[in-house]
N, C-alpha and C. Protein backbone atom coordinates (compact mmCIF):
# COMPACT_ATOMS: atom_id res chain seq x y z
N UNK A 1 94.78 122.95 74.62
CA UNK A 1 95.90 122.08 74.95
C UNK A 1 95.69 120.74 74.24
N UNK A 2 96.40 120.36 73.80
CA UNK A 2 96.92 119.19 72.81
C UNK A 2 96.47 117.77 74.16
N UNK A 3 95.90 116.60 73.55
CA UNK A 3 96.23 115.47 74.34
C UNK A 3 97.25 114.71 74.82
N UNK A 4 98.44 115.02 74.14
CA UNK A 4 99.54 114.88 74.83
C UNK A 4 100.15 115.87 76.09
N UNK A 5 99.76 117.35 75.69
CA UNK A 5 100.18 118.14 77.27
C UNK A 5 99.70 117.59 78.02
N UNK A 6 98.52 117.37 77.61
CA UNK A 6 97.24 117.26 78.95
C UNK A 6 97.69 115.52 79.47
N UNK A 7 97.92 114.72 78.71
CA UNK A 7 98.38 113.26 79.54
C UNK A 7 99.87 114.01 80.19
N UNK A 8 100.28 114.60 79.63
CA UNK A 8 101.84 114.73 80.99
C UNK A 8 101.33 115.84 82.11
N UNK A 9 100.58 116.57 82.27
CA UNK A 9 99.76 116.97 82.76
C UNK A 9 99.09 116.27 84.19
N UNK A 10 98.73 115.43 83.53
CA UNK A 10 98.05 114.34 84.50
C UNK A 10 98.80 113.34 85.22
N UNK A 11 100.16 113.05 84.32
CA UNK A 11 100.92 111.96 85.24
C UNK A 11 101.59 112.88 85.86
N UNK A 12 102.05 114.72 85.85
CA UNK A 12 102.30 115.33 86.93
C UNK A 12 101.36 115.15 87.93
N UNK A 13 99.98 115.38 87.64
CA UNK A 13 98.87 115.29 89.14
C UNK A 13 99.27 114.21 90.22
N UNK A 14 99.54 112.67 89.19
CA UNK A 14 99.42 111.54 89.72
C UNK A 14 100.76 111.56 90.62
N UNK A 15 101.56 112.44 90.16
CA UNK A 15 102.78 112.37 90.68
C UNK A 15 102.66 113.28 92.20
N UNK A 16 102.21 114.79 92.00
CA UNK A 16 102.11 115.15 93.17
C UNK A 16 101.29 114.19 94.52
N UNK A 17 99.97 114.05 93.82
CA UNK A 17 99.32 112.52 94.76
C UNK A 17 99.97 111.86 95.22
N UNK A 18 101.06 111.08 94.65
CA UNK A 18 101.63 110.40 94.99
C UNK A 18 102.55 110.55 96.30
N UNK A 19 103.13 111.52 96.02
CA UNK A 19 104.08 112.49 97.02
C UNK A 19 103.33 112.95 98.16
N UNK A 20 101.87 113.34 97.65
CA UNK A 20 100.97 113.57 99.26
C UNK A 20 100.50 112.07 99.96
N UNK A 21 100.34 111.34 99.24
CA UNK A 21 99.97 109.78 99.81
C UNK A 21 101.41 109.14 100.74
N UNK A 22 102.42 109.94 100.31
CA UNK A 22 103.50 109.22 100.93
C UNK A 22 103.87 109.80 102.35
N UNK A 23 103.23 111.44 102.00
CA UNK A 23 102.61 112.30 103.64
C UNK A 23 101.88 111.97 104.61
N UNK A 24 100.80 111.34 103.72
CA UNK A 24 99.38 110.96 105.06
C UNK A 24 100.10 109.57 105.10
N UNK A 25 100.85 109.17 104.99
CA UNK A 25 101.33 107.81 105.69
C UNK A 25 101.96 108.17 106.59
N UNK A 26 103.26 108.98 106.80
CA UNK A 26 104.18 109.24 107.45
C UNK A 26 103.90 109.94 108.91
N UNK A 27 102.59 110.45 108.68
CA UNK A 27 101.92 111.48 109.30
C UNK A 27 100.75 110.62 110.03
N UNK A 28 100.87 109.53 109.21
CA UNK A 28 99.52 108.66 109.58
C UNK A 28 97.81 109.21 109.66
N UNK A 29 97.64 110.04 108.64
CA UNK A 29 96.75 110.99 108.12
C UNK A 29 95.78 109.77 107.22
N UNK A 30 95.26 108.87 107.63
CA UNK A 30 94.80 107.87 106.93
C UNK A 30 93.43 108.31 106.00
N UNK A 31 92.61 109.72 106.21
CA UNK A 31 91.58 110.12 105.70
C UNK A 31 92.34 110.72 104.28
N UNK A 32 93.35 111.70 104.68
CA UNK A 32 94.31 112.13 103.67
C UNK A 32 94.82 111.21 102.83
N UNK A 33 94.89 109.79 102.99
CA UNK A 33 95.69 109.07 102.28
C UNK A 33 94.54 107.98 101.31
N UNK A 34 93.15 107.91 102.20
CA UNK A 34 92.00 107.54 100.88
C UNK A 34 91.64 108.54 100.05
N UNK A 35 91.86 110.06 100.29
CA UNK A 35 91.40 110.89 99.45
C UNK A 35 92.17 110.67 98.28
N UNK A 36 93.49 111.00 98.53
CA UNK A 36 94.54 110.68 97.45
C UNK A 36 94.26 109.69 96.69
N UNK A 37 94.30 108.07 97.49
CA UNK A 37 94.21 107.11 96.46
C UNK A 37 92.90 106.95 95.78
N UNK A 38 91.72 107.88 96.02
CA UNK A 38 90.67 107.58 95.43
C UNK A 38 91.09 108.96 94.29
N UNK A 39 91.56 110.06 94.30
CA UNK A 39 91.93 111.01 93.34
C UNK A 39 93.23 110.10 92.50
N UNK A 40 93.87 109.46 93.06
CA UNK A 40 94.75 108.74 91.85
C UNK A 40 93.72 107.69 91.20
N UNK A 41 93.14 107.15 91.34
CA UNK A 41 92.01 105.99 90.42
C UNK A 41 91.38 107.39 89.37
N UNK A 42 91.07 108.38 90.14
CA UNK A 42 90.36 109.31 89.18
C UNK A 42 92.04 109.45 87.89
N UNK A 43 92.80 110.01 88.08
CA UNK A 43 93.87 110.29 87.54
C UNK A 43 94.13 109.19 86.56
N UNK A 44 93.88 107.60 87.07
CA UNK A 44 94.72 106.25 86.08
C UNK A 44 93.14 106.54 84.94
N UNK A 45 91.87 106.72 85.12
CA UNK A 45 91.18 106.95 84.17
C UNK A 45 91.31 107.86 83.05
N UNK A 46 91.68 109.23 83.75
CA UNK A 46 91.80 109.80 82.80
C UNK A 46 92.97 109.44 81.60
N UNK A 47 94.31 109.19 82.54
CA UNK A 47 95.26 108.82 81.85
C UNK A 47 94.91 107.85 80.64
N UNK A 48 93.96 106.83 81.22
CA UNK A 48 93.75 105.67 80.00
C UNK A 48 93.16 106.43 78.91
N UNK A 49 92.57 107.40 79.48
CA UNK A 49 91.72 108.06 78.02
C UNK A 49 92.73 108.93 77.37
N UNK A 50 93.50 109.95 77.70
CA UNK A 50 94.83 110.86 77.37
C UNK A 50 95.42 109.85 76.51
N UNK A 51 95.52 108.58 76.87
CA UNK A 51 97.06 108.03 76.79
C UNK A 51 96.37 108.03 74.85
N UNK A 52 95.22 107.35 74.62
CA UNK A 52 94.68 106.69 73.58
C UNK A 52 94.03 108.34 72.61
N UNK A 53 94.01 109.22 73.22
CA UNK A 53 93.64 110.13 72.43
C UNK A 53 95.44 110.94 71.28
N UNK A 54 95.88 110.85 72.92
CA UNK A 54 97.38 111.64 72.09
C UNK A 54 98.06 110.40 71.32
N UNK A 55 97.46 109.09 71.36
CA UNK A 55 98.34 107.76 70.44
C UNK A 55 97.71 108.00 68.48
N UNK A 56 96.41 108.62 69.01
CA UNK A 56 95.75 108.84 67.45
C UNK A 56 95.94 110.59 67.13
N UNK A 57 96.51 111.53 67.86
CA UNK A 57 97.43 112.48 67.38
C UNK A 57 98.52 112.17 66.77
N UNK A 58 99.42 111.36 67.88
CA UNK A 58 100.60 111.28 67.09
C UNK A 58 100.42 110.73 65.88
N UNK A 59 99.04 109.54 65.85
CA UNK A 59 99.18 109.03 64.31
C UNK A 59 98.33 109.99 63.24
N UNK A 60 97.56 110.77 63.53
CA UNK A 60 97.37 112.08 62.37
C UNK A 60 98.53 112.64 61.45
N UNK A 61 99.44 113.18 62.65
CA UNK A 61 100.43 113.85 62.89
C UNK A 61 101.69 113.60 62.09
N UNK A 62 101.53 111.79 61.92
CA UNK A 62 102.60 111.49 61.36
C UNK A 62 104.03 110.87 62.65
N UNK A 63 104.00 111.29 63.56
CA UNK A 63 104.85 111.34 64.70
C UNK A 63 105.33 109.95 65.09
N UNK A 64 106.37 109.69 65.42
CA UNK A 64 107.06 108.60 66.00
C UNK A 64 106.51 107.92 66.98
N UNK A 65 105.58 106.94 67.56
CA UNK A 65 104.40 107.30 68.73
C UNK A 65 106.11 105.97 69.68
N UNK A 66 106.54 105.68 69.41
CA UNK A 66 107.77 104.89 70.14
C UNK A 66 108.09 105.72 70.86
N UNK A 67 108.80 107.03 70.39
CA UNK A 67 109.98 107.67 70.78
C UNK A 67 109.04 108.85 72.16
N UNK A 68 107.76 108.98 71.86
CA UNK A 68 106.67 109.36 72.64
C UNK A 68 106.29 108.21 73.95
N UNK A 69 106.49 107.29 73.12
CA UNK A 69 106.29 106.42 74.70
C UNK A 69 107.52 105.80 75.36
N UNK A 70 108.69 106.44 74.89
CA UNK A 70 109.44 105.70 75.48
C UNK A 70 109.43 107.59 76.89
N UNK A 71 109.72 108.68 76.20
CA UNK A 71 109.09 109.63 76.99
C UNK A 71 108.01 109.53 77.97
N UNK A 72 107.12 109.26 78.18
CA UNK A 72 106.42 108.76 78.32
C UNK A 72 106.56 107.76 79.86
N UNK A 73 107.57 106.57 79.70
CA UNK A 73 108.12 105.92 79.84
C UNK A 73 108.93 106.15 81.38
N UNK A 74 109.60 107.39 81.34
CA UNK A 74 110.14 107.77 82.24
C UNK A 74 108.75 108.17 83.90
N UNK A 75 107.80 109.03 83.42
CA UNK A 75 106.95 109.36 84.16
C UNK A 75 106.43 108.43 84.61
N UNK A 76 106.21 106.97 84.08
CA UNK A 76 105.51 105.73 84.56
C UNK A 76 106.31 105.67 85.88
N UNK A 77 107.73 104.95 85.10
CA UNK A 77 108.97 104.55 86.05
C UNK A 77 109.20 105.15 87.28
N UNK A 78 108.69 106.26 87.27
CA UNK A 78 108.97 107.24 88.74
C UNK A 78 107.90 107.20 89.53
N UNK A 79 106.52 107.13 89.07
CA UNK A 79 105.45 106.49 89.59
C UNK A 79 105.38 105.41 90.51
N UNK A 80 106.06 104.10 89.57
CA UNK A 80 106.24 102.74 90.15
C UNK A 80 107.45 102.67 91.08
N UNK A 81 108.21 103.16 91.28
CA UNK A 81 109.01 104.03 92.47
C UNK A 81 108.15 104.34 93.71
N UNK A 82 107.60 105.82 93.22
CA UNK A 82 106.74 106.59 94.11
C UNK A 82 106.40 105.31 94.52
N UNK A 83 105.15 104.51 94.24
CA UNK A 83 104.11 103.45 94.59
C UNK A 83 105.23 102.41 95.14
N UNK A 84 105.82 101.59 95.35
CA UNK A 84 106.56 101.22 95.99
C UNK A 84 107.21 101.53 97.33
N UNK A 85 107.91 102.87 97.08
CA UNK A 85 108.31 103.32 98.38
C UNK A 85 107.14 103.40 99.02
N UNK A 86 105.69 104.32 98.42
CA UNK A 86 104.52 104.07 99.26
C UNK A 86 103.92 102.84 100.06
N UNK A 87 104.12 101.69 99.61
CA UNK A 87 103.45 100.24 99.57
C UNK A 87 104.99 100.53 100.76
N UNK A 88 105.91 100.39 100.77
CA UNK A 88 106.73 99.89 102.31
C UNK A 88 106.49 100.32 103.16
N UNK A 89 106.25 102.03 103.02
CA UNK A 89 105.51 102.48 104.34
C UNK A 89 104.12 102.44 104.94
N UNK A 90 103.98 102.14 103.86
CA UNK A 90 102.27 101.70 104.45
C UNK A 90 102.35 100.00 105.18
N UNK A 91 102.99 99.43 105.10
CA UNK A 91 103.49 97.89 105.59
C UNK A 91 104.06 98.25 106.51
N UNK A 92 105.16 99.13 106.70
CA UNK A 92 106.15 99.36 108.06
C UNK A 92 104.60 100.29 108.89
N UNK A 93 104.04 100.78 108.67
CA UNK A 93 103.04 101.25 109.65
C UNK A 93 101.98 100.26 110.06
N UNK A 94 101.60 99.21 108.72
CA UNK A 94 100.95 98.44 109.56
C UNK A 94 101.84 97.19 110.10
N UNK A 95 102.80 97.16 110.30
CA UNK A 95 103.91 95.83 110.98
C UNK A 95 103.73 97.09 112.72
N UNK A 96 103.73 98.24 112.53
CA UNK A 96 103.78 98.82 113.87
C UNK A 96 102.35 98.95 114.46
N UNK A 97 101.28 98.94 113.76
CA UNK A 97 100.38 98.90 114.03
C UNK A 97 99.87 97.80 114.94
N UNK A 98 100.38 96.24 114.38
CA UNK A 98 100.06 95.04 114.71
C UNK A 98 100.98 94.44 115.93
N UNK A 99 101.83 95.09 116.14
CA UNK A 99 102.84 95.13 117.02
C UNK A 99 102.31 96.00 118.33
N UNK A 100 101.84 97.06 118.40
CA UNK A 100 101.53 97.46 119.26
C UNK A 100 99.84 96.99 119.60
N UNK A 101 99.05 96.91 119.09
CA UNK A 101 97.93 95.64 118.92
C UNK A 101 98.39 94.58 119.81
N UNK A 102 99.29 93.57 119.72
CA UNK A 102 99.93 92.62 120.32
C UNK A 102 100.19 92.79 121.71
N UNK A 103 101.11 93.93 121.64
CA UNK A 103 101.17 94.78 122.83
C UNK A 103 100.30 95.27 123.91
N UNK A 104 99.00 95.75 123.49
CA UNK A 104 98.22 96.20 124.32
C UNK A 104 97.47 94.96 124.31
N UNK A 105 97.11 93.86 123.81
CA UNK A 105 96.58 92.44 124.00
C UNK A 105 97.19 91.84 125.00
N UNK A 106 98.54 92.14 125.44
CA UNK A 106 99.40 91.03 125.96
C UNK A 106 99.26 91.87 127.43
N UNK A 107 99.04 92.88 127.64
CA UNK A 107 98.59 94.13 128.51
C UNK A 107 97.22 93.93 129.47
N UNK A 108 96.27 93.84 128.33
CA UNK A 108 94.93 93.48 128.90
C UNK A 108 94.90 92.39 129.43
N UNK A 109 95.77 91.06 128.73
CA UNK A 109 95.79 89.58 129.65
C UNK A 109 96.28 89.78 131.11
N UNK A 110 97.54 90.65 131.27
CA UNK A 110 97.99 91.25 132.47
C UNK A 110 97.00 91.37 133.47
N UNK A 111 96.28 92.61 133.22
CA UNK A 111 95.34 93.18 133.66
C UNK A 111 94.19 92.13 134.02
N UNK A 112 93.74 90.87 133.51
CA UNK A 112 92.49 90.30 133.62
C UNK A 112 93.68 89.11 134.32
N UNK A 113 94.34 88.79 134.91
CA UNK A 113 95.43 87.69 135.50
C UNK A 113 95.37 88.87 137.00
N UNK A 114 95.78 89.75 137.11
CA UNK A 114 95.77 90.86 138.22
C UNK A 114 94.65 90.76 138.99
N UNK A 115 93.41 91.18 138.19
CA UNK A 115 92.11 91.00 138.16
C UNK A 115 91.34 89.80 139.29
N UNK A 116 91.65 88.62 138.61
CA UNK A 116 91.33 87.11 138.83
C UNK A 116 92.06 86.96 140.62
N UNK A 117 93.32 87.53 140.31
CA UNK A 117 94.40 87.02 141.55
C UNK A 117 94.05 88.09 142.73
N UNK A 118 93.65 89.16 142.82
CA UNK A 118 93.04 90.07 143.56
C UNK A 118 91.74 89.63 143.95
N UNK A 119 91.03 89.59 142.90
CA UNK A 119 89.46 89.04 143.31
C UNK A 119 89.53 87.88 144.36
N UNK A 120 90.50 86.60 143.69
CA UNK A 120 90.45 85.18 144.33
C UNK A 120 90.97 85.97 146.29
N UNK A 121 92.06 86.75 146.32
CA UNK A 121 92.29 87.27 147.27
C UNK A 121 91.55 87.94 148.18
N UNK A 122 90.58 88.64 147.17
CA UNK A 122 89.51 89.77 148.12
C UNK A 122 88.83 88.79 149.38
N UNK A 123 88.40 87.59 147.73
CA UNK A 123 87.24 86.91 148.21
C UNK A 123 87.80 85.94 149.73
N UNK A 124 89.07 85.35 150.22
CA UNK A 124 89.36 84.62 151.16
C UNK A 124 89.37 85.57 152.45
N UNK A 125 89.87 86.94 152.28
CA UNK A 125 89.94 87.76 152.89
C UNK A 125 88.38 88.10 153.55
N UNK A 126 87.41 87.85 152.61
CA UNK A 126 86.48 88.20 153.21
C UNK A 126 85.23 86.99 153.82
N UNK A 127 85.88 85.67 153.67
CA UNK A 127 85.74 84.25 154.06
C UNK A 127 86.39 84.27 155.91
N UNK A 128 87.21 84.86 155.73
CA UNK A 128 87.86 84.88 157.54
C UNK A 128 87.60 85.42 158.12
């Protein structure tokens, strides 16, 4: 396989990743969702190397290397999509995360105010 299959190849991988990273969010699968982003870092490496091997094919080759990266071009763009919509849901989970955090903080103060006002109570109760 040529270095150019093999880089579109790879920005398919990065692409399915992408699509599973946008799962373990939704799912809140957070082990699933470092595997991914540590297999996409593997993926942006290789790519850097693909990208620079099929740039000195096309120039063997003779080939238009523009009209290749504007091809090229498209697979980024859908990426930076993917990664975007990813980056909101990962923010809308942690805005719910911190919210319910808040929540069970504002809960426990309850609970230690209950606490205090019972105790202060026990204790007169057991003064008489």
């Amino acid at each position: 396989m040529n270095a150019e299959n093999e880089l579109l190849n790879a920005y398919r991988g990065w692409h399915r990743l992408a699509c599973a990273e946008a799962k373990a969010i939704r799912t809140r699968n957070w082990d699933l969702l470092a595997d991914c982003q540590l297999a996409i870092r593997d993926f942006q490496t290789l790519i850097g190397r693909l990208t620079l091997e099929a740039r000195k094919e096309w120039e063997r080759a003779g080939i238009d290397a523009a009209e290749k990266e504007r091809h090229i071009q498209v697979f980024i763009q859908g990426l930076i999509e993917l990664t975007r919509n990813n980056q909101a849901l990962l923010q809308s989970a942690k805005d719910e995360a911190v919210a319910k955090l808040e929540e069970l903080g504002q809960a426990s103060q309850n609970i230690k105010r209950l606490q205090r006002s019972y105790g202060h109570a026990g204790s007169l109760l057991q003064v008489t």
